[in-house]
Protein backbone atom coordinates (compact mmCIF):
# COMPACT_ATOMS: atom_id res chain seq x y z
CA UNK A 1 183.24 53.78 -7.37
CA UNK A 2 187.06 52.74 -5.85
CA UNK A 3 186.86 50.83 -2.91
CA UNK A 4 188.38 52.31 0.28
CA UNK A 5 190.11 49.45 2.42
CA UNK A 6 190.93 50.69 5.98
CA UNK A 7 193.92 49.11 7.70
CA UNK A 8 194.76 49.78 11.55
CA UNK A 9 198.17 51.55 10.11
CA UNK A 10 198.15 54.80 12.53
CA UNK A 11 200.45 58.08 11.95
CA UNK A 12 200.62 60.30 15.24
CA UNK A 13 203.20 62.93 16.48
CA UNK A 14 203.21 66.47 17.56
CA UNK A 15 204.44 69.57 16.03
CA UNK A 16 206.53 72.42 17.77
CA UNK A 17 207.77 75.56 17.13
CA UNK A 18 212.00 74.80 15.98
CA UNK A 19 212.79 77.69 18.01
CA UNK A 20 211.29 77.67 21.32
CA UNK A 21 210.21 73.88 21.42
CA UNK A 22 207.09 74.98 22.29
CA UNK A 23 203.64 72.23 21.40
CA UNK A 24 202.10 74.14 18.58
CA UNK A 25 198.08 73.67 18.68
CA UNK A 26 195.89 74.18 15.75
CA UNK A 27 198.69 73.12 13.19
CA UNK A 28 196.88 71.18 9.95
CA UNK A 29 198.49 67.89 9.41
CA UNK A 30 197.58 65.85 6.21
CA UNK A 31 198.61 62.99 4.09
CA UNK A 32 199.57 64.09 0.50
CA UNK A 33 197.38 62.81 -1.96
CA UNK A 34 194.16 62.13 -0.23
CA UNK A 35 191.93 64.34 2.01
CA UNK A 36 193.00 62.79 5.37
CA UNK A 37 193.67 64.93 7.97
CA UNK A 38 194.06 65.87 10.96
CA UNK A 39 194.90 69.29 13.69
CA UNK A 40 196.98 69.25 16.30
CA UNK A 41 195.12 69.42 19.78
CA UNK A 42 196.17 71.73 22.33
CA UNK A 43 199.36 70.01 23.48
CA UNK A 44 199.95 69.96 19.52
CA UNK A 45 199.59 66.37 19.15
CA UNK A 46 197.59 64.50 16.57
CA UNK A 47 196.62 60.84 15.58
CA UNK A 48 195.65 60.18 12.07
CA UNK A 49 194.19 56.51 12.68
CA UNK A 50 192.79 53.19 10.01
CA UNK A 51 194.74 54.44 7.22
CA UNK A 52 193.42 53.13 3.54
CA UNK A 53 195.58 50.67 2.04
CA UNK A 54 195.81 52.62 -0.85
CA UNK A 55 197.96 55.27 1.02
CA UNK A 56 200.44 53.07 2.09
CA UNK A 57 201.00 51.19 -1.36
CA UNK A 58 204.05 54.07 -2.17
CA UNK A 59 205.71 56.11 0.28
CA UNK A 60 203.42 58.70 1.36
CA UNK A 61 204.35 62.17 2.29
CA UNK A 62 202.72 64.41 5.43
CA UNK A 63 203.02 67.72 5.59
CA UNK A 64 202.43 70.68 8.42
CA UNK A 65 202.41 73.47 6.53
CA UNK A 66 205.02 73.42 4.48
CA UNK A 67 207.31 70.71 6.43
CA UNK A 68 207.30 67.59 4.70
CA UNK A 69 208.09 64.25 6.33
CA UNK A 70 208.40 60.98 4.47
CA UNK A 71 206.57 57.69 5.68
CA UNK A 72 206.97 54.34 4.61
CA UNK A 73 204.14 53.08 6.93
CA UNK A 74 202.86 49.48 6.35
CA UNK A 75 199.78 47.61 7.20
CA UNK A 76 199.12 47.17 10.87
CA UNK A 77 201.97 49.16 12.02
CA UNK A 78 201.60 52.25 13.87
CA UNK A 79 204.38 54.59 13.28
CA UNK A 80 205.49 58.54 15.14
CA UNK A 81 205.94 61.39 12.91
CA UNK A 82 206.79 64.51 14.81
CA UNK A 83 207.42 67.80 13.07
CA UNK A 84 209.76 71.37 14.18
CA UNK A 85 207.60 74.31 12.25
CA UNK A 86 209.96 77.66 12.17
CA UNK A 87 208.01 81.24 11.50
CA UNK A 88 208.45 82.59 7.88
């Protein structure tokens, strides 16, 4: 079994719509290569908080949908990732 080692390294932002700028709830956010995640409240914000050490060993990617954005977050640092979703 691999031991999990939380940090207090926090990801939060919000996601809006690239054309109107409007908050975009209900909008899946999640970090590539695990199964942490997280949905954008109703002012289409969301917090993904005590992430593992092991996510933050490489540069980890997040994605809404199919927006990707990269992060280089390190231990004990809390970092803003916002995203601009347009409509296929």
């Amino acid at each position: 079994i691999k031991k999990v080692t939380a940090t207090d390294a926090n990801i939060f932002g919000h996601v809006v719509d690239k054309a109107t700028g409007e908050h975009l709830p209900g909008i899946t956010i999640i970090l590539k290569g695990t199964t942490i995640g997280s949905v954008t409240d109703d002012s289409g914000h969301y917090m993904l908080k005590n992430l593992p050490e092991e996510s933050l060993r490489s540069k980890s990617l997040l994605s809404a949908q199919d927006s990707y954005e990269k992060s280089n977050d390190r231990k004990r640092k809390t970092q803003e990732l916002n995203f601009e979703l347009e409509e296929d």
